[in-house]
Structures are given as structure tokens and as C-alpha cells.
Protein backbone atom coordinates (compact mmCIF):
# COMPACT_ATOMS: atom_id res chain seq x y z
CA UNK A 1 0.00 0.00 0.00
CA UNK A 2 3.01 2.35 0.92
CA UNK A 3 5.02 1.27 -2.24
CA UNK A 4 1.33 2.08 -4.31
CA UNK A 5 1.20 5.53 -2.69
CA UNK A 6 4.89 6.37 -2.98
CA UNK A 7 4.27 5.85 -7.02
CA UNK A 8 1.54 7.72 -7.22
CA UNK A 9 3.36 10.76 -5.37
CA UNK A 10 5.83 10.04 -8.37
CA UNK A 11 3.22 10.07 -11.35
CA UNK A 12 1.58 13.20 -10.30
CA UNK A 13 5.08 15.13 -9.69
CA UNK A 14 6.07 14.18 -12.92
CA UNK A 15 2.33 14.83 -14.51
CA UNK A 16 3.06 18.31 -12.63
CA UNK A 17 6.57 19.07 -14.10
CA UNK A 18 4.95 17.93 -17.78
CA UNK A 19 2.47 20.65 -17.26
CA UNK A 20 4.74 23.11 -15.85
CA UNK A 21 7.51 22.74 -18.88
CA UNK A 22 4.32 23.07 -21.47
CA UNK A 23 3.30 26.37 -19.73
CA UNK A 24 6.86 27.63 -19.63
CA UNK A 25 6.90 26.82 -23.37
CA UNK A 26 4.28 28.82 -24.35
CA UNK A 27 5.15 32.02 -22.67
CA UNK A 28 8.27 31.47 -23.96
CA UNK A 29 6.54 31.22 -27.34
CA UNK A 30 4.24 33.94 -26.29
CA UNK A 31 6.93 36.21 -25.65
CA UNK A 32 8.59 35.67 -28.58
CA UNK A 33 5.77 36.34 -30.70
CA UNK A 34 5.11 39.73 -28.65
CA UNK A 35 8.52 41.04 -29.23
CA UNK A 36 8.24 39.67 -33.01
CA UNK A 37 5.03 42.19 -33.09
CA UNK A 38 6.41 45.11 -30.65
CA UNK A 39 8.44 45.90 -33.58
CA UNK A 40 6.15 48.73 -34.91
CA UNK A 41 5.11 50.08 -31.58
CA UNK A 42 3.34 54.03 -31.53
CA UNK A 43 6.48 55.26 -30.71
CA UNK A 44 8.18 53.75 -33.68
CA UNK A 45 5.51 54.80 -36.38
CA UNK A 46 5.90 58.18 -35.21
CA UNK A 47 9.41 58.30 -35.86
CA UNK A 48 8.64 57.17 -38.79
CA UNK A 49 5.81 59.38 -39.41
CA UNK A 50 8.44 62.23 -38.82
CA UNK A 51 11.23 60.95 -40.81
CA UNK A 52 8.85 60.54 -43.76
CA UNK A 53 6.65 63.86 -43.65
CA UNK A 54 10.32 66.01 -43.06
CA UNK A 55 12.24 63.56 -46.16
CA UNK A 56 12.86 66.37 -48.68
CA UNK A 57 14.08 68.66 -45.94
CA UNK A 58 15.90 67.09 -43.94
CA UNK A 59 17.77 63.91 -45.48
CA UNK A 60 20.13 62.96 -42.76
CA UNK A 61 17.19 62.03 -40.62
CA UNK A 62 15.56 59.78 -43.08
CA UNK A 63 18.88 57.89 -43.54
CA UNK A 64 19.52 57.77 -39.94
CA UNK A 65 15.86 56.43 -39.48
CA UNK A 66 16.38 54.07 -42.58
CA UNK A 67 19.70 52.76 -40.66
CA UNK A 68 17.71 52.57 -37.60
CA UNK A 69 14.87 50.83 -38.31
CA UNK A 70 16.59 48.49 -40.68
CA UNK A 71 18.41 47.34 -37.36
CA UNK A 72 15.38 46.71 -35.61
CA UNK A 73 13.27 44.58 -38.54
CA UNK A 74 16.38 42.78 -39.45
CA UNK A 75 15.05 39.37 -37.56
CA UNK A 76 11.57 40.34 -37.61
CA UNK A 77 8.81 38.37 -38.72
CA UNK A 78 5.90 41.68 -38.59
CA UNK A 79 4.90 41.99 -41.97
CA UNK A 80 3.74 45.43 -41.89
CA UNK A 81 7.24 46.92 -39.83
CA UNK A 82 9.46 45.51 -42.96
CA UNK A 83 6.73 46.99 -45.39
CA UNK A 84 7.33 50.14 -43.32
CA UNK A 85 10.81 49.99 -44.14
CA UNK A 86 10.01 49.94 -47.57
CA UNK A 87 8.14 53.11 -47.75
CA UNK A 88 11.25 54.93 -46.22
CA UNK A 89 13.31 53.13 -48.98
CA UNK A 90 11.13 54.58 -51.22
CA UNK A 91 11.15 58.22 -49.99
CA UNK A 92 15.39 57.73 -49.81
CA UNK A 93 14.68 56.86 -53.71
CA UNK A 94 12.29 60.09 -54.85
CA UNK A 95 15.22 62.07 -53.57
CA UNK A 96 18.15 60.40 -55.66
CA UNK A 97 19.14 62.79 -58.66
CA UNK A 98 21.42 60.00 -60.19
CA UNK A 99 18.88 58.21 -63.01
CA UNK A 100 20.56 54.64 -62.59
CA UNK A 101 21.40 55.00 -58.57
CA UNK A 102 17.55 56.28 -58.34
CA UNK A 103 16.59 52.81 -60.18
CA UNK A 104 18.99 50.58 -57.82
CA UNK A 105 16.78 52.48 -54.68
CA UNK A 106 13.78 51.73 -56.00
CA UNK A 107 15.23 47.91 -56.42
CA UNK A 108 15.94 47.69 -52.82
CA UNK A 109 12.55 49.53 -51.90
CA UNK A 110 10.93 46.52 -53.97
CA UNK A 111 13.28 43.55 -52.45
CA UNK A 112 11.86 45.25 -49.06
CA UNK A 113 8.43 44.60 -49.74
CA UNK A 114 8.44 41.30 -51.05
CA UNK A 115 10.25 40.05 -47.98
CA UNK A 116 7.40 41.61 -46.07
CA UNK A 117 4.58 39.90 -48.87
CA UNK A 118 6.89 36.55 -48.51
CA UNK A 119 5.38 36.65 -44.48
CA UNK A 120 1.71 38.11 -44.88
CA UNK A 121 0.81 38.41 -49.00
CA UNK A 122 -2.27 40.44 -48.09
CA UNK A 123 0.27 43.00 -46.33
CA UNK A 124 -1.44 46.56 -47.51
CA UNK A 125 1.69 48.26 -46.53
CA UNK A 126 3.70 46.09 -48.18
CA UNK A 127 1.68 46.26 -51.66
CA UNK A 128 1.21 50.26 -51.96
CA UNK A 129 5.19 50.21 -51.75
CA UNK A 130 5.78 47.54 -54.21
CA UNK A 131 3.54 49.50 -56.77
CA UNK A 132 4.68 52.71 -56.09
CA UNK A 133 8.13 51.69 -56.38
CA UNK A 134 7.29 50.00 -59.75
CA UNK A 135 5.40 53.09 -60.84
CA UNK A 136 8.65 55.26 -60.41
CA UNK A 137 10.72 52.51 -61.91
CA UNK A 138 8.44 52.45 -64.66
CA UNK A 139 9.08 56.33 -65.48
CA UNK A 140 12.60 55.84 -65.45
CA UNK A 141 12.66 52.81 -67.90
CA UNK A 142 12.18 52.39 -71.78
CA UNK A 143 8.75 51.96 -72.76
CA UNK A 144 8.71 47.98 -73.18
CA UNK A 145 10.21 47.63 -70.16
CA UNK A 146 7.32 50.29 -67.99
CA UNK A 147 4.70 47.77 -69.96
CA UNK A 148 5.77 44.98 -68.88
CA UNK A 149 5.87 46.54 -65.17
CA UNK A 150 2.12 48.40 -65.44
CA UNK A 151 -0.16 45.17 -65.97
CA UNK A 152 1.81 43.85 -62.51
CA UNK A 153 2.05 47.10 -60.77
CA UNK A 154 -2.32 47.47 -61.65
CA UNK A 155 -2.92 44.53 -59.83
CA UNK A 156 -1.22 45.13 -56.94
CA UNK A 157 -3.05 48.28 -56.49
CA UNK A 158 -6.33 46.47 -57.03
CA UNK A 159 -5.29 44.33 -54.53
CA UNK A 160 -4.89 47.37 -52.18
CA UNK A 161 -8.53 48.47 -53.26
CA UNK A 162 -9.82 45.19 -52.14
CA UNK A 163 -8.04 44.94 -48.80
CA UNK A 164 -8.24 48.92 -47.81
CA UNK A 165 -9.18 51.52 -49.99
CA UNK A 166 -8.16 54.53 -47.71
CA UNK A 167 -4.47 53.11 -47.25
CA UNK A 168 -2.01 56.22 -47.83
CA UNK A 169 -5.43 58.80 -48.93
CA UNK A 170 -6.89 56.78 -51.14
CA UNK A 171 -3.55 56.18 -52.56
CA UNK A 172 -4.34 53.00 -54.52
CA UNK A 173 -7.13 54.63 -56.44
CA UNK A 174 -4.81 57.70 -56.69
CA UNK A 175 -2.51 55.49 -58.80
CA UNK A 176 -5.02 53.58 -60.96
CA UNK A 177 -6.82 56.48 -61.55
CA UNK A 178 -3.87 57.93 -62.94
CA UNK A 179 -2.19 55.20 -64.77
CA UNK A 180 -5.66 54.42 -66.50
CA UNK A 181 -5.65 58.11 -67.46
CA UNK A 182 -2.31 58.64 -69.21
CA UNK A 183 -1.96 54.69 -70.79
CA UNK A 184 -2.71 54.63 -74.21
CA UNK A 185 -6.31 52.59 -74.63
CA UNK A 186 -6.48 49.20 -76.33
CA UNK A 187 -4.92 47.06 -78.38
CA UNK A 188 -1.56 49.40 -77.74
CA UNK A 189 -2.35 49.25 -73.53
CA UNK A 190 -4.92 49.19 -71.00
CA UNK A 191 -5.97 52.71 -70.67
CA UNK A 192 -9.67 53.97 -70.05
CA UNK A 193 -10.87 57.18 -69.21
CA UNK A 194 -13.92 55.50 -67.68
CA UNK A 195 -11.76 53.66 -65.47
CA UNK A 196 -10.05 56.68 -64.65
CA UNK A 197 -12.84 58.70 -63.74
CA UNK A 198 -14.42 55.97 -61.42
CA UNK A 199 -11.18 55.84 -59.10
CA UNK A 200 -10.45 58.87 -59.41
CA UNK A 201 -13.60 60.08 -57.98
CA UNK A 202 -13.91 57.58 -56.04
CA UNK A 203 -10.57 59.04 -54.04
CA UNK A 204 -12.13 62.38 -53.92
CA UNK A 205 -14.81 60.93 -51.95
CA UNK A 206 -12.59 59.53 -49.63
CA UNK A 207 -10.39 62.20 -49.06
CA UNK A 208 -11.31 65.44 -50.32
CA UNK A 209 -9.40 67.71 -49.39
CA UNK A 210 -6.03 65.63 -51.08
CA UNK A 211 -3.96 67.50 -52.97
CA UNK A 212 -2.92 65.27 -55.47
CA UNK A 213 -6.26 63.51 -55.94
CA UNK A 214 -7.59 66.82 -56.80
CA UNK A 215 -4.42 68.03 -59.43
CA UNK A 216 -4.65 64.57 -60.84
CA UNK A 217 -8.75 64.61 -61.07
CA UNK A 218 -8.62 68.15 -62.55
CA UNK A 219 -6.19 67.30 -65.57
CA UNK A 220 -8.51 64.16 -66.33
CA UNK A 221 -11.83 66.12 -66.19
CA UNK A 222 -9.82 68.64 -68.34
CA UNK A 223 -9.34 65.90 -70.78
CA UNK A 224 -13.04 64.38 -71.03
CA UNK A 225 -14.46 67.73 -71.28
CA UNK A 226 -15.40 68.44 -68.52
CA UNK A 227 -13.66 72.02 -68.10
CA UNK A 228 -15.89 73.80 -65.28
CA UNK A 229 -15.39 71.07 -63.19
CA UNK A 230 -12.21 70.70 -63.81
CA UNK A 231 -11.22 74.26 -63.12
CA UNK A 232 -12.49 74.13 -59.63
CA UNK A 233 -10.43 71.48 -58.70
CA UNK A 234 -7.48 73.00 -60.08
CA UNK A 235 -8.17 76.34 -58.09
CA UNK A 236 -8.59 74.31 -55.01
CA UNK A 237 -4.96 73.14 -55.31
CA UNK A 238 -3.55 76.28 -56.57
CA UNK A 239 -4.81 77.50 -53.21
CA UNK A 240 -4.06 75.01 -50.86
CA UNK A 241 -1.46 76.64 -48.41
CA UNK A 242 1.73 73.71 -48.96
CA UNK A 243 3.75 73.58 -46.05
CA UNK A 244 7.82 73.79 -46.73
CA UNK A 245 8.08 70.24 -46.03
CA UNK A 246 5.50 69.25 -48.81
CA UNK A 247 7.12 71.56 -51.58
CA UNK A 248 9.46 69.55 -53.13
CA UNK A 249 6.44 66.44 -53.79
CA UNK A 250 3.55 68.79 -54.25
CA UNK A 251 5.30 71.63 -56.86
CA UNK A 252 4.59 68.43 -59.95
CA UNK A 253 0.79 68.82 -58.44
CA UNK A 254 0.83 71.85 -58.72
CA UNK A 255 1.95 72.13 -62.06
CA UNK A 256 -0.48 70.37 -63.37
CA UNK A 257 -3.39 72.59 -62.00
CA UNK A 258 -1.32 75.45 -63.38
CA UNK A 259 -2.05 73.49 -66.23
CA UNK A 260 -5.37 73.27 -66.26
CA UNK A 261 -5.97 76.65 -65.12
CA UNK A 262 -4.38 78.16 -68.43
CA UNK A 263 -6.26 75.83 -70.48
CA UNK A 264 -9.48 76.76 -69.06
CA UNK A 265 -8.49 80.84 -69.62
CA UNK A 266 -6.75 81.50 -66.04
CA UNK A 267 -5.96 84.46 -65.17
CA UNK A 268 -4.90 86.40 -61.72
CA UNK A 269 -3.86 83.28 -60.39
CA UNK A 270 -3.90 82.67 -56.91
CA UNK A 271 -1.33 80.65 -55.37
CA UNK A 272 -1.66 79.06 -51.40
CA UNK A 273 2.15 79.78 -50.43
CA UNK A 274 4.05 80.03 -53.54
């Protein structure tokens, strides 16, 4: 009866050390996975935030926050921190003079967000950055070679539509809208102004008060015939105060309700802070 007892006192210490090692294995696990996701904290996306709103200004703190950050996602598994990496890459890119140094940046931006979409392939973040990236590419290269990126680059911003149409302002019907706009129409490419016109407003309603949205929906209504319509959404940029951190990205925007507004008989132009 003693001996019977004695093993049972054994089986249940040992059943109790069993159950202790499986609960120290998954905090252990649990930890790990909450560090893995601590990577983009508040704090984080607000430096960021800052190192990407201040980019044309002040390009020693986008490179130190590039170096930075690239540090801290190196062994990451967060999806959406490496994507975030990638939109930094991509503002270090816009800011390369250097045609063929510019195209290795935008490269690297790309490599950045596939190893994000390699982890999570629905990754928003990581999709925007990959088509923006493209999209710049795609100015820099011969035409066969930005056709062969478009039809790629389209459906990765339809697959931002899909998953969150207000990512980055709308940005993803931004795009299409413009791509669809300035592509030549069938059997040469996949143009339509109809297209066009239904992202395009389709951003305005999401975000109207966005700058390029409006610049970009002006210059298409321009081009459908649409000219009164047009015009007011080219005035609303024109006088749109720009803050000195936003000049260097917004002057093409404006441009192109500059353009607009001389088509459409302009005069005494008004300008937010230029």
C-alpha cells in the first residue's frame, strides 16, 4: 500500500513538471511572438511618421531612421514593420538625382516589400510600396520595359482596393486612376478614361481635401471635357497653403493645375504659399 502511494506521489510530480515545462513553453513562445510584433510600436511609427513627412528637408534624418529601423526589422517576422521599411526606402529613392542610382533604390525599396509579402501576401503596406516603387521605376525605364511593369504594378493596387481603400489617402485609387488616365487605350495598352474617372472620384470621396487627388482629377476632367469642373479642382490646389516640407512632392501637383488653369483661360492666379 506504501510502495502504491509512494508511485503515485511520483506520477503526479512528474504529470506536474509535464504541465509546468508546457506552460513555460508557451510564454516562452508567447513572448517571442510579442517582441516579433512590438516591432512597430506608436512610438516607432511616429518616428517614422516624422522621418517621412520632413524627407525632402531634412535627409540625414531619413537615412539615420532608414539605418535605424533596418536594425530593428532585421530578424523580424511583422509583416507590416518591414513593409514600413520599404516606404522609407522609397522616400530615400524620390530624392536620388542620379537616373541609374535612383533605379537601384527603388530595387531595394521593392526587395523590401516582397520580404514583407513573402510573411503576410495580403500585407497593404507592403503592396502600396511595391507599386509605387514599380510606378517610379516604370518612369525611369524604356517603354517595353514600364509595360511589362504596369499590368503587374495594376494589380497590386487592385489588390490594395480590395483589402483597404483609404491606405495612404486613397492612394491606390490615386494610382489607378492615374495610370488608366495617361496609358494609351487598347490594343496598344490598358488605358480607359472611364476607369479613370471611377477611381479617381472615387478618391475624392474619400479624401477630399487631397492634394494630389484633386491636381490629378482636374487634368482628367480637363481631358473628357469636362472644363468647369475641372477648373475648380485646379483652383482648389492652386490655393491650398503647402507647407515647406510638402514643396518639393507637391510643386509636380501643382503644375499640373497650373495646367489646367491656363487651359481653361486662367488668369490672376492665386497661389496658397508660392
Amino acid at each position: 500500500m506504501d510502495m502504491n502511494l509512494s508511485q503515485l506521489e511520483q506520477k503526479m510530480m512528474l504529470s506536474s513538471y509535464k504541465m509546468i515545462a508546457v506552460v513555460c513553453m508557451t510564454m516562452a513562445a508567447f513572448a517571442q511572438n510579442f517582441a516579433a510584433a512590438a516591432v512597430l510600436t506608436e512610438q516607432n511609427q511616429q518616428k517614422i511618421e516624422w522621418a517621412v513627412w520632413r524627407y525632402a528637408v531634412d535627409t540625414p534624418l531619413l537615412v539615420q531612421t532608414i539605418d535605424w529601423f533596418r536594425d530593428l526589422t532585421r530578424n523580424t517576422r511583422e509583416s507590416a514593420a518591414i513593409a514600413e521599411l520599404s516606404r522609407l526606402k522609397f522616400m530615400r529613392a524620390q530624392l536620388e538625382l542620379d537616373k541609374d542610382h535612383r533605379m537601384q533604390l527603388f530595387e531595394r525599396c521593392i526587395i523590401t516589400a516582397d520580404r514583407a509579402l513573402t510573411i503576410n501576401p495580403n500585407d497593404v503596406r507592403g503592396l502600396f510600396w511595391k507599386a509605387a516603387a514599380m510606378g517610379k521605376m516604370a518612369e525611369d525605364s524604356g517603354m517595353l520595359n514600364a509595360l511589362r511593369m504596369l499590368r503587374p504594378m495594376e494589380e497590386l493596387l487592385l489588390k490594395v482596393v480590395e483589402l483597404d481603400e483609404k491606405y495612404e489617402n486613397a492612394g491606390a485609387h490615386r494610382a489607378l486612376g492615374r495610370m488608366y488616365h495617361k496609358l494609351p487605350g487598347f490594343p496598344i495598352s490598358f488605358g480607359s478614361n472611364q476607369k479613370a474617372l471611377a477611381h479617381l472620384k472615387r478618391a475624392h470621396e474619400l479624401f477630399p481635401e487631397d492634394v494630389i487627388t484633386r491636381a490629378f482629377y482636374a487634368e482628367l476632367l480637363y481631358d473628357t471635357g469636362r472644363k468647369d469642373e475641372a477648373r475648380r479642382h485646379a483652383d482648389f490646389v492652386l490655393a491650398t497653403p503647402i507647407a515647406e516640407e510638402d514643396a518639393l512632392e507637391f510643386a509636380e501637383y501643382v503644375d499640373i493645375a497650373l495646367g489646367v488653369v491656363k487651359k481653361t483661360g486662367g488668369s490672376n492666379i492665386r497661389l496658397g504659399n508660392y
